[in-house]
PDB file of N, CA and C in Angstrom:
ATOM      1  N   UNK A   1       0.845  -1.178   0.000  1.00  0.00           N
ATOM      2  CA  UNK A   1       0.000   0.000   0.000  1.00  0.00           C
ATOM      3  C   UNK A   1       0.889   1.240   0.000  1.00  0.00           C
ATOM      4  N   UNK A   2       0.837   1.905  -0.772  1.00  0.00           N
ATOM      5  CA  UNK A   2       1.370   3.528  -1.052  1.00  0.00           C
ATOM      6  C   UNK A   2      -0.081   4.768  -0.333  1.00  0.00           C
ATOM      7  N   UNK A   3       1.092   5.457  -0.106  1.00  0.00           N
ATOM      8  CA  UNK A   3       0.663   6.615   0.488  1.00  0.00           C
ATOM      9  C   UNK A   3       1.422   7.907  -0.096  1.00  0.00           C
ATOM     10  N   UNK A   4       0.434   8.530  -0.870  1.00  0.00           N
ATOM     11  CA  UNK A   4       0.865   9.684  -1.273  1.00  0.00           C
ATOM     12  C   UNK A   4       0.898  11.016  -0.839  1.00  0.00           C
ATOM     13  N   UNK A   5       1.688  11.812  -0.174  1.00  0.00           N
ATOM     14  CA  UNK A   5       1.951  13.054   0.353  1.00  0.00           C
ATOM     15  C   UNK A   5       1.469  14.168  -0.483  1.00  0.00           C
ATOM     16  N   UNK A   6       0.775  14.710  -0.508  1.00  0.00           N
ATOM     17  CA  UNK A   6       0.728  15.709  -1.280  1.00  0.00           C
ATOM     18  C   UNK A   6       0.153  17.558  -0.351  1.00  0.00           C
ATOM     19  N   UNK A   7       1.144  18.358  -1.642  1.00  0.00           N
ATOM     20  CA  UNK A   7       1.829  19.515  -0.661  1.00  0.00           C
ATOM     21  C   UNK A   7       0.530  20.045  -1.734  1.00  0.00           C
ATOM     22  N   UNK A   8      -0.609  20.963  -0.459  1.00  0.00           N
ATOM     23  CA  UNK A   8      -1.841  21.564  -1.183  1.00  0.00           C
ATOM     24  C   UNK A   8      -1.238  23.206  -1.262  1.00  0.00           C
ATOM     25  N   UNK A   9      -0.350  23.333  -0.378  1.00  0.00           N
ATOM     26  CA  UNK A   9       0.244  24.889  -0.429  1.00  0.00           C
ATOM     27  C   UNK A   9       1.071  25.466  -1.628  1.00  0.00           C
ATOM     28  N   UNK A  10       1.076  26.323  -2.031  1.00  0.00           N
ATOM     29  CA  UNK A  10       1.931  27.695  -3.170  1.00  0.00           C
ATOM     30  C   UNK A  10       3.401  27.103  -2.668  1.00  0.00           C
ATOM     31  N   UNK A  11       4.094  27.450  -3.780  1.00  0.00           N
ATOM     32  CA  UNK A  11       5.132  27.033  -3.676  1.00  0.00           C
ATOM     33  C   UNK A  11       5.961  28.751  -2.917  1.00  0.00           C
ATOM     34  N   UNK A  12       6.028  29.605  -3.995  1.00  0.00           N
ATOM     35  CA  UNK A  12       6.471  30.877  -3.820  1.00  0.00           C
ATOM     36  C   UNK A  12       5.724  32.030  -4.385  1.00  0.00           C
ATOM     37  N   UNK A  13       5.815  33.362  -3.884  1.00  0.00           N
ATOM     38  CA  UNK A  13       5.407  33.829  -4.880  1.00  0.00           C
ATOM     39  C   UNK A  13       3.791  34.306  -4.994  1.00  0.00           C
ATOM     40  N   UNK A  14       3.788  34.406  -6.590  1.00  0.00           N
ATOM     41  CA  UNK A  14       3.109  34.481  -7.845  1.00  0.00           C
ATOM     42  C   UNK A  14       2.551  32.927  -7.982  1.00  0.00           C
ATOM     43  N   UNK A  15       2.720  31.851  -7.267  1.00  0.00           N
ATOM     44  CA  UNK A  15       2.416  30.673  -7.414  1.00  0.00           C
ATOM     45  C   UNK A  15       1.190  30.383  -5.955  1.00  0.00           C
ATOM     46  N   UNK A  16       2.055  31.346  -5.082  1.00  0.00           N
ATOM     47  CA  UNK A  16       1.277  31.233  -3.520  1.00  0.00           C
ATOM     48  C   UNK A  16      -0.654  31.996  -3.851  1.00  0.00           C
ATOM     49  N   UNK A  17       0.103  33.142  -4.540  1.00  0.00           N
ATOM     50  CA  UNK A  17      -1.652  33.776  -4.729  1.00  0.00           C
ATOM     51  C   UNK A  17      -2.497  33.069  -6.076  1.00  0.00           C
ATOM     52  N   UNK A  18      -1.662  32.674  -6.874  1.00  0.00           N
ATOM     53  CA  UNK A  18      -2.736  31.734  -7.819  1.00  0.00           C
ATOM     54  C   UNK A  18      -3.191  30.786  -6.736  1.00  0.00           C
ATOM     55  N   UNK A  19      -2.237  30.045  -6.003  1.00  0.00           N
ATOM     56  CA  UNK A  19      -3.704  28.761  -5.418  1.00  0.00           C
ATOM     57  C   UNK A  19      -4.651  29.456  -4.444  1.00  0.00           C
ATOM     58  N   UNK A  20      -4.368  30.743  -4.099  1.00  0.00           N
ATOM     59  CA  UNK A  20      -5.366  31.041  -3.093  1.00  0.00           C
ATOM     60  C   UNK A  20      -6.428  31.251  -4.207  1.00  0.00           C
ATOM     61  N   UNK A  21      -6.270  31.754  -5.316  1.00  0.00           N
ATOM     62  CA  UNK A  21      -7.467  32.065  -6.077  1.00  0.00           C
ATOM     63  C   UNK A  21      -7.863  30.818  -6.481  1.00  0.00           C
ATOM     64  N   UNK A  22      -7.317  29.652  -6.933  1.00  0.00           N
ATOM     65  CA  UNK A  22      -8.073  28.594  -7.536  1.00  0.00           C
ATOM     66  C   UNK A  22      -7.516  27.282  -6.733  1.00  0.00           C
ATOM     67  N   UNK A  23      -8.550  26.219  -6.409  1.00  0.00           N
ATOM     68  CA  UNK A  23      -8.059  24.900  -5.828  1.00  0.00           C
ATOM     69  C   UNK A  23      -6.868  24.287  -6.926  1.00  0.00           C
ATOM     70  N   UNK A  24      -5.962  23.599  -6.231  1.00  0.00           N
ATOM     71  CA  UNK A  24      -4.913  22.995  -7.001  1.00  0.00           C
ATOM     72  C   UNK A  24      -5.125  21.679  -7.033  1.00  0.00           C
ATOM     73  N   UNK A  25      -4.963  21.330  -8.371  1.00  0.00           N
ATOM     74  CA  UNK A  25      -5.342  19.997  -8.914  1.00  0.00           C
ATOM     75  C   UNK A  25      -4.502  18.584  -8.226  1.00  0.00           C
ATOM     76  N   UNK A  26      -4.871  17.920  -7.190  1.00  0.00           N
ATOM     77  CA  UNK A  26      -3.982  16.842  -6.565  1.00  0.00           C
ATOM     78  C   UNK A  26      -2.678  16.264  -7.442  1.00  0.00           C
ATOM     79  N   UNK A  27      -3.409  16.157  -8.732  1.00  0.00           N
ATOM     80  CA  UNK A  27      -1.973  15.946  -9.878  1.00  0.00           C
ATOM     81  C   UNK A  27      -1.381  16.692 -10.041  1.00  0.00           C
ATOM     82  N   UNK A  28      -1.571  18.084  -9.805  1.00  0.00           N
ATOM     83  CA  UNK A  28      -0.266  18.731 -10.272  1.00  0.00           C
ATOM     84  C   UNK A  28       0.332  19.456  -8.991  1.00  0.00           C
ATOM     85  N   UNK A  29      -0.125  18.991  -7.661  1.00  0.00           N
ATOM     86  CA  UNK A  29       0.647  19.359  -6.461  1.00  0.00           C
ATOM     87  C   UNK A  29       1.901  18.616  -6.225  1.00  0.00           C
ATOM     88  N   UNK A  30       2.888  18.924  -5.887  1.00  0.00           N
ATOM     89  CA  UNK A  30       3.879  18.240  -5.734  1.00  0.00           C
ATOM     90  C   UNK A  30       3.411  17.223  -4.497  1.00  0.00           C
ATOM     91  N   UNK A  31       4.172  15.566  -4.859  1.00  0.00           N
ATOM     92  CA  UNK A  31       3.756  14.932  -4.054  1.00  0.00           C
ATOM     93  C   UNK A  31       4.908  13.584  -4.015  1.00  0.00           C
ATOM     94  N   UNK A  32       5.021  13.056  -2.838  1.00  0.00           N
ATOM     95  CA  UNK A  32       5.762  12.085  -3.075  1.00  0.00           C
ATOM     96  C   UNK A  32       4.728  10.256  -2.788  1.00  0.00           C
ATOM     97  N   UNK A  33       5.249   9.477  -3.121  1.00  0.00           N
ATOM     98  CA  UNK A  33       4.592   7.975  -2.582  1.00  0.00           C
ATOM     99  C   UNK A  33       5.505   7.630  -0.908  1.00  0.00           C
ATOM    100  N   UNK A  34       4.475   6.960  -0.516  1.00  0.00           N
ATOM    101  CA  UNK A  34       5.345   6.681   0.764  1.00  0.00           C
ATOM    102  C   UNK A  34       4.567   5.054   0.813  1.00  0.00           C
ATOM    103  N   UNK A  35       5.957   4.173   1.220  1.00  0.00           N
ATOM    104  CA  UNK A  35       5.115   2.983   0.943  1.00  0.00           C
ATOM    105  C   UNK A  35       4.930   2.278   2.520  1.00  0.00           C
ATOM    106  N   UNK A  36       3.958   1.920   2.506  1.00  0.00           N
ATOM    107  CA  UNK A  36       3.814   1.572   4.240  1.00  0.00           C
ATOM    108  C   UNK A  36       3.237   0.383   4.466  1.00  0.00           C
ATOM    109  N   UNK A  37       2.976  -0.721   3.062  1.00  0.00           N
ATOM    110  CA  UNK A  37       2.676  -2.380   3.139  1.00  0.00           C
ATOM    111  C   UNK A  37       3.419  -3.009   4.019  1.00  0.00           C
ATOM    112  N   UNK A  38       4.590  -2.615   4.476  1.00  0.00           N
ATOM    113  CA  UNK A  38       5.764  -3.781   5.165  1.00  0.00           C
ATOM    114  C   UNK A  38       5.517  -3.497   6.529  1.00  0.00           C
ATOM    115  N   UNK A  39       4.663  -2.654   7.151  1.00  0.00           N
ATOM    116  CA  UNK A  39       4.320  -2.186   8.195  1.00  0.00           C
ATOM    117  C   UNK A  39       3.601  -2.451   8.833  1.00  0.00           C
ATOM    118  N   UNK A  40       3.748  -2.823  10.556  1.00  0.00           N
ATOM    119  CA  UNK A  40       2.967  -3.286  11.166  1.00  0.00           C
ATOM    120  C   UNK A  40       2.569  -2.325  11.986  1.00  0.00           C
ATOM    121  N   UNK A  41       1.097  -1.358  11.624  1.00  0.00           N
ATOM    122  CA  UNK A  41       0.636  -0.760  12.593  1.00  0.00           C
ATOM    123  C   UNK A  41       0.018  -0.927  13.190  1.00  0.00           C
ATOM    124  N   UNK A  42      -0.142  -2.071  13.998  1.00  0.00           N
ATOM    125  CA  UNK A  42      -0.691  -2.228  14.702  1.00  0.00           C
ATOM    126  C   UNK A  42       0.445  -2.592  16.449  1.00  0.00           C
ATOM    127  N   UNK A  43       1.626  -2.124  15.910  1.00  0.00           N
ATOM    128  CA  UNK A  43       2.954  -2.349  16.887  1.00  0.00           C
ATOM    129  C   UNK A  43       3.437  -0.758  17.078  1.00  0.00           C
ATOM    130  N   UNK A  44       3.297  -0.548  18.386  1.00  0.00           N
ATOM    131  CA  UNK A  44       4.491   0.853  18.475  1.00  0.00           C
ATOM    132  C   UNK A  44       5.532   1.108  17.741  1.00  0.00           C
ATOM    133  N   UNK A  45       6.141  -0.326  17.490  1.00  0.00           N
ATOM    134  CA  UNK A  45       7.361  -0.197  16.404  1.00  0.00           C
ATOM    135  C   UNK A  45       6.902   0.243  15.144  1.00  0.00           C
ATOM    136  N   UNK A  46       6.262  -0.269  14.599  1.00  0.00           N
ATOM    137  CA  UNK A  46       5.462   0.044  13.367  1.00  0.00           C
ATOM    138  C   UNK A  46       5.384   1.336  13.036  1.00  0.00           C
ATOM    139  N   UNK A  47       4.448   2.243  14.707  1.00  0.00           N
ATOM    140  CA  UNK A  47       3.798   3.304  13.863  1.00  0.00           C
ATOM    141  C   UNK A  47       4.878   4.064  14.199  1.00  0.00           C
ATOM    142  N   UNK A  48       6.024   4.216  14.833  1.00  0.00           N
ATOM    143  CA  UNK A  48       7.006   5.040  15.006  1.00  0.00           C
ATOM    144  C   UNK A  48       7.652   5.274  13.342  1.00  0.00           C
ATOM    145  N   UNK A  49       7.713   4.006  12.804  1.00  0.00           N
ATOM    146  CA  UNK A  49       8.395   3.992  11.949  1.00  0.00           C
ATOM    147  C   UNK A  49       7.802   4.587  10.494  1.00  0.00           C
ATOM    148  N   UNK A  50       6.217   4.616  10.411  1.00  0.00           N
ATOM    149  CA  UNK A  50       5.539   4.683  10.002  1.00  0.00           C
ATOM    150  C   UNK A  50       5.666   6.468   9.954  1.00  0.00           C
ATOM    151  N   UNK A  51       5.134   7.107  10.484  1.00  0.00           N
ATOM    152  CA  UNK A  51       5.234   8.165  11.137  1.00  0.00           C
ATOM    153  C   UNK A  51       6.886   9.083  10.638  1.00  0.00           C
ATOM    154  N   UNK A  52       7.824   8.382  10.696  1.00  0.00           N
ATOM    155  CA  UNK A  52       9.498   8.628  10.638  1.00  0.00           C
ATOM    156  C   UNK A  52       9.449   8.654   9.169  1.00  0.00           C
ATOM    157  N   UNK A  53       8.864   7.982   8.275  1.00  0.00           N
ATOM    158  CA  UNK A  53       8.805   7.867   7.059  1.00  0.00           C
ATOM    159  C   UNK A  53       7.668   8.923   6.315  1.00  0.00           C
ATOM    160  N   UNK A  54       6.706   9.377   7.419  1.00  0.00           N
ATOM    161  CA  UNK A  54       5.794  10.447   6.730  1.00  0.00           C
ATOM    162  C   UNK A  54       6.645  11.814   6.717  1.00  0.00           C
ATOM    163  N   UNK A  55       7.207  11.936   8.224  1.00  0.00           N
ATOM    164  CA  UNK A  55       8.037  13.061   8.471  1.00  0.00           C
ATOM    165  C   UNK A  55       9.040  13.301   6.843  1.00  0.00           C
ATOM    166  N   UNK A  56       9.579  12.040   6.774  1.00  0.00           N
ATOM    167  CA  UNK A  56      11.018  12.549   5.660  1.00  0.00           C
ATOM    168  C   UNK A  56      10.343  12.993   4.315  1.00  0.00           C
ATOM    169  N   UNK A  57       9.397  12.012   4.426  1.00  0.00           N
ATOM    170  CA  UNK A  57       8.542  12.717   2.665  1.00  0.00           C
ATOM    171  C   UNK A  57       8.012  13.895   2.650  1.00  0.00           C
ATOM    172  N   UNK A  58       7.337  14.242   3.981  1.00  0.00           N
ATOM    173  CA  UNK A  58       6.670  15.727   3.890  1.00  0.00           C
ATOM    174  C   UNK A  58       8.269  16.633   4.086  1.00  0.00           C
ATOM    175  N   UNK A  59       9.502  16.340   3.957  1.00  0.00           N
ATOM    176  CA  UNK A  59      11.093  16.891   4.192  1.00  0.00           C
ATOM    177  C   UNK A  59      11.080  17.132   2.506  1.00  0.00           C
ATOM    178  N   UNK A  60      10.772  16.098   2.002  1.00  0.00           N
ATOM    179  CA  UNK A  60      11.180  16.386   0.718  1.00  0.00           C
ATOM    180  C   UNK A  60       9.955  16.916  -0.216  1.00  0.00           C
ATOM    181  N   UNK A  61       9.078  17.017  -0.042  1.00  0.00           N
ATOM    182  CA  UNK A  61       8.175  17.082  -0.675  1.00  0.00           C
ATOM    183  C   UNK A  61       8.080  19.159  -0.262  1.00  0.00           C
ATOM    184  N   UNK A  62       8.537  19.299   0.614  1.00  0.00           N
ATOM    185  CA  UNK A  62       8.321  21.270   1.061  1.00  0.00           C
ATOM    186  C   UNK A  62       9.876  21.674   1.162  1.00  0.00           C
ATOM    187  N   UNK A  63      10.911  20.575   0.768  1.00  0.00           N
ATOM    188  CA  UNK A  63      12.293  21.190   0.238  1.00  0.00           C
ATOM    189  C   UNK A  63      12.739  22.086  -0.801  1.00  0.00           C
ATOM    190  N   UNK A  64      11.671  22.440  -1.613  1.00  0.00           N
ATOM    191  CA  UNK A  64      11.848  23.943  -2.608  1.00  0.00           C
ATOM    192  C   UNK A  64      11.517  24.820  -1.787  1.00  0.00           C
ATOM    193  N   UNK A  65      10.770  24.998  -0.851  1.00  0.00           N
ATOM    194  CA  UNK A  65      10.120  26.230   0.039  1.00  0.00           C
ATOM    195  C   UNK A  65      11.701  26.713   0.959  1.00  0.00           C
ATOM    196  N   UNK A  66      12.249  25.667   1.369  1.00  0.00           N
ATOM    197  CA  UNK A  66      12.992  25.530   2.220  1.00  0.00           C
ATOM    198  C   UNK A  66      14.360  26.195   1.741  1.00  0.00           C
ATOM    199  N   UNK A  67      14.736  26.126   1.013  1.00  0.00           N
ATOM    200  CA  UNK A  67      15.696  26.675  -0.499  1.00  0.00           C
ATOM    201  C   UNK A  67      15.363  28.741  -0.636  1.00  0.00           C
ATOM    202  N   UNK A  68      14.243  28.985  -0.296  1.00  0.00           N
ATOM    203  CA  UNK A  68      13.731  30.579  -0.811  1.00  0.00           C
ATOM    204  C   UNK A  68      13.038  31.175   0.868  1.00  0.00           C
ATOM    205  N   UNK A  69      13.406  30.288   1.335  1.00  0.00           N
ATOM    206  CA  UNK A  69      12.768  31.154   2.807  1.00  0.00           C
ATOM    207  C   UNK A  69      14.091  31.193   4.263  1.00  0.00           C
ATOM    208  N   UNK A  70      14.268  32.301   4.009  1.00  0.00           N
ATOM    209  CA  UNK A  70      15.855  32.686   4.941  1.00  0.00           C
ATOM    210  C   UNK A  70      15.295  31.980   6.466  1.00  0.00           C
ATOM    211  N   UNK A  71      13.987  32.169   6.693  1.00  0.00           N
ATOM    212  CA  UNK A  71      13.337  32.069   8.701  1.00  0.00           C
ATOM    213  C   UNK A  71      12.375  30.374   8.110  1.00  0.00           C
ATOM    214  N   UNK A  72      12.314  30.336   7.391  1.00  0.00           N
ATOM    215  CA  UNK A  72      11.681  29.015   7.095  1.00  0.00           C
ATOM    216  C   UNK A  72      10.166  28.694   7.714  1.00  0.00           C
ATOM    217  N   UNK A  73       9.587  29.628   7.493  1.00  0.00           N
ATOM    218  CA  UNK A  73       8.394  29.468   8.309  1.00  0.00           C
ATOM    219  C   UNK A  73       7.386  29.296   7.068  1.00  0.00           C
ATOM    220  N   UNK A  74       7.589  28.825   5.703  1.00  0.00           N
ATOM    221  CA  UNK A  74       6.329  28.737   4.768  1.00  0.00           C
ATOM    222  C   UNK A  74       7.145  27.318   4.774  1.00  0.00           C
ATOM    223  N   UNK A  75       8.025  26.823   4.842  1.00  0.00           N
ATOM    224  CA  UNK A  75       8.552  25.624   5.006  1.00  0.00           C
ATOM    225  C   UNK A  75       8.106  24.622   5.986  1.00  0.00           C
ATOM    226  N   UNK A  76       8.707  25.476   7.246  1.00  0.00           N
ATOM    227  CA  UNK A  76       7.722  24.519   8.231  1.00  0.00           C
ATOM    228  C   UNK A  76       6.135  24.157   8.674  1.00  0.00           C
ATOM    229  N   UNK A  77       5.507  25.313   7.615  1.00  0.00           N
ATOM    230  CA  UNK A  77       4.204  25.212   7.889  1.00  0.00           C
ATOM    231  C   UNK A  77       3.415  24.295   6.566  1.00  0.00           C
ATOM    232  N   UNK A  78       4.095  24.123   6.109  1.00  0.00           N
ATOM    233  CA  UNK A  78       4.029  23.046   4.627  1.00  0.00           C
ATOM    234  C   UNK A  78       4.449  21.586   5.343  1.00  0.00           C
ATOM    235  N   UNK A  79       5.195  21.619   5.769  1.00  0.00           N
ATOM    236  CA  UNK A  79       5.619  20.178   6.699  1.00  0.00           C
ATOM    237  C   UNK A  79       4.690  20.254   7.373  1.00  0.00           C
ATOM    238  N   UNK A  80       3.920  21.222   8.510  1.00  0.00           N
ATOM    239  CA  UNK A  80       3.020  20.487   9.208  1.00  0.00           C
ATOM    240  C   UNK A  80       1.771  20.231   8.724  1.00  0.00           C
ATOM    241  N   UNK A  81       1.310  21.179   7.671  1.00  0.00           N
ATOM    242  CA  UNK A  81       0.139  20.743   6.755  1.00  0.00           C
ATOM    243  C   UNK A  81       0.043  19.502   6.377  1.00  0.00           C
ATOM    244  N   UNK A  82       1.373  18.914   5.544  1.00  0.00           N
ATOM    245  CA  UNK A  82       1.392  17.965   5.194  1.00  0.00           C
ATOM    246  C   UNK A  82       1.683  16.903   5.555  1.00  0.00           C
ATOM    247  N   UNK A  83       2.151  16.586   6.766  1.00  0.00           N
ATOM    248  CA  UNK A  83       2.031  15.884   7.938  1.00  0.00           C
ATOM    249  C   UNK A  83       0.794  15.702   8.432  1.00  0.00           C
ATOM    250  N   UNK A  84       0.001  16.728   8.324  1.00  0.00           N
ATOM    251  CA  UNK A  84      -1.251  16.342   8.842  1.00  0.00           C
ATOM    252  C   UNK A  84      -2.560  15.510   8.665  1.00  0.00           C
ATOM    253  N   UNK A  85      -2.234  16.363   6.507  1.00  0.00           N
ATOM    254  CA  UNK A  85      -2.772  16.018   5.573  1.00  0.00           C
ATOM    255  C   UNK A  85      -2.802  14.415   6.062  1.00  0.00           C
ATOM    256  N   UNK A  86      -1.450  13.559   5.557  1.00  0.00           N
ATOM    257  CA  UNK A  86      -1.064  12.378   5.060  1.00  0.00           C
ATOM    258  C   UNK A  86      -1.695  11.561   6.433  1.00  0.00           C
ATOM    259  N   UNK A  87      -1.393  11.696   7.824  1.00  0.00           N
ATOM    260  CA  UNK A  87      -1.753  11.406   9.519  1.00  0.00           C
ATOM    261  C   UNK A  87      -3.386  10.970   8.997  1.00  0.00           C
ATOM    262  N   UNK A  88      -4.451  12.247   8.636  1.00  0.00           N
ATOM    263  CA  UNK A  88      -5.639  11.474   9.005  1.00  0.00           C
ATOM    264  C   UNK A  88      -5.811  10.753   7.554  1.00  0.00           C
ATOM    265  N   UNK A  89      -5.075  10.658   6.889  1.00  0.00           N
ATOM    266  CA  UNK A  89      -5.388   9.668   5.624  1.00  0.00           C
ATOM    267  C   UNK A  89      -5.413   8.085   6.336  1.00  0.00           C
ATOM    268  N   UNK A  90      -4.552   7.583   7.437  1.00  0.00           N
ATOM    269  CA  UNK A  90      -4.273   7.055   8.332  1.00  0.00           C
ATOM    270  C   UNK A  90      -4.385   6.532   9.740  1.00  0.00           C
ATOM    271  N   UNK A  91      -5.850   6.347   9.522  1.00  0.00           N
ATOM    272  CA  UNK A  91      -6.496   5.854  10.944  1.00  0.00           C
ATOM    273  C   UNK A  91      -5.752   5.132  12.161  1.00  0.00           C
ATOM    274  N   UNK A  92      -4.589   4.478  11.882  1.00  0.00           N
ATOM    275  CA  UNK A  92      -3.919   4.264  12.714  1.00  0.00           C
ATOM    276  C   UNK A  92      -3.261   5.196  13.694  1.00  0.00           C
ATOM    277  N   UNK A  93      -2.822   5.881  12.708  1.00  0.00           N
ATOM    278  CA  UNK A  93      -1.720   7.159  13.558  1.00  0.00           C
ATOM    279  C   UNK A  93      -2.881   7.959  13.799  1.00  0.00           C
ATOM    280  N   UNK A  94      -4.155   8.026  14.120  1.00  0.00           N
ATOM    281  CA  UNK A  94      -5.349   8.929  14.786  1.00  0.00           C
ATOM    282  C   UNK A  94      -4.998   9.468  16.339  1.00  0.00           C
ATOM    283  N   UNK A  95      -4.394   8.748  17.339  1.00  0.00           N
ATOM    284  CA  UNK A  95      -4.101   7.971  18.412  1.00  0.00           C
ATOM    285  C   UNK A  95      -2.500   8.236  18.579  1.00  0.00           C
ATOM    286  N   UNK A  96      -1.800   8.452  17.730  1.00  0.00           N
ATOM    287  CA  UNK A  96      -0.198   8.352  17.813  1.00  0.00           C
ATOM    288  C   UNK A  96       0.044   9.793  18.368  1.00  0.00           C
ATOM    289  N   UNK A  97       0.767   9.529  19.401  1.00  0.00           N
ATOM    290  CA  UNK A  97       1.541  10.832  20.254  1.00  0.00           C
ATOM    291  C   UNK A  97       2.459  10.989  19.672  1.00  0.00           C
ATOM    292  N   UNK A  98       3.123  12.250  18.776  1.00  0.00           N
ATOM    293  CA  UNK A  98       3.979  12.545  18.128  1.00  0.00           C
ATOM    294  C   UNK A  98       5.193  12.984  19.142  1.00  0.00           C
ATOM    295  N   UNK A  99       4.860  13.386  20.355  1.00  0.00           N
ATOM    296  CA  UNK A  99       5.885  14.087  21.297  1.00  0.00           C
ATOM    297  C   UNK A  99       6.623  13.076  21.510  1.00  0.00           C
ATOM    298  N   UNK A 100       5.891  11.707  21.735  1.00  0.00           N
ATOM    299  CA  UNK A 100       6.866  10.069  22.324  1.00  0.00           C
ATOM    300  C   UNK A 100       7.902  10.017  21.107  1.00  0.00           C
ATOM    301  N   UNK A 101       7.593  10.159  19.857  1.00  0.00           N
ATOM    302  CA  UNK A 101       8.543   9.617  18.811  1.00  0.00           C
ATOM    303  C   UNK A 101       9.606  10.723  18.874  1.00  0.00           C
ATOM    304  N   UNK A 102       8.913  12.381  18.831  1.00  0.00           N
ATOM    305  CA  UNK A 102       9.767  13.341  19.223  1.00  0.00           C
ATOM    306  C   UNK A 102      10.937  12.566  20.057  1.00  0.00           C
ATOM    307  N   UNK A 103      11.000  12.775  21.354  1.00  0.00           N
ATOM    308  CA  UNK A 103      11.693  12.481  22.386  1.00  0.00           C
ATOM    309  C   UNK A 103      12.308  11.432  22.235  1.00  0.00           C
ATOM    310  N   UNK A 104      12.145   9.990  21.772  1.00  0.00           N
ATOM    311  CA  UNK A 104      12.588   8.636  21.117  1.00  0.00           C
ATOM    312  C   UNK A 104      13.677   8.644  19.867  1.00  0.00           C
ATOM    313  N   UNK A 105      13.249   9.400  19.168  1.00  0.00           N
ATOM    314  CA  UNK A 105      13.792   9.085  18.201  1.00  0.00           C
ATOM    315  C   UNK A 105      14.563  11.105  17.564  1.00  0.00           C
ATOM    316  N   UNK A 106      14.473  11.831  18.221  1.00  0.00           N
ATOM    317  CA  UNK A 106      15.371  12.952  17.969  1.00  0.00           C
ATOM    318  C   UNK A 106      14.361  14.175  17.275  1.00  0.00           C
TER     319      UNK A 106
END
């Protein structure tokens, strides 16, 4: 099973106020696959890992933002969108304390 990330926010710009004026087409948002079949979420191990793997895609998937913003704050708010986005796609991680993996894993 794939899981696709997808970034609903403006990239920069002249790109940021076109999507406020018009919804952006899921195909042409930047997006990555995240594959999460080998995964057992139904194990703490699982969803940590699970979770560790949403984090890096929503890393790469808002890494052009990250490139044009000196304080990084349309960056980090694209990571948490899209972190969030991808989370309730994911009934498992409904329930997942992000602070434990915080603290666990760095």
């Amino acid at each position: 099973m794939k899981l696709l990330i997808l970034l609903a926010a403006a990239t920069v710009g002249a790109a940021q106020a076109q999507a406020q004026a018009q919804s952006i087409d899921a195909l042409d948002a930047p997006h990555v696959a995240v594959y999460v079949g080998d995964l057992d979420q139904n194990t703490d191990d699982g969803l940590a890992k699970l979770y560790k793997r949403l984090r890096e895609a929503t890393a790469r998937v808002c890494e052009p933002l990250h490139q044009y913003d000196r304080l990084d704050t349309a960056y980090t708010k694209c990571r948490e969108n899209s972190l969030e986005r991808a989370m309730a796609q994911l009934p498992a991680l409904a329930g997942y304390d992000t602070r434990k993996h915080k603290s666990r894993n760095g």
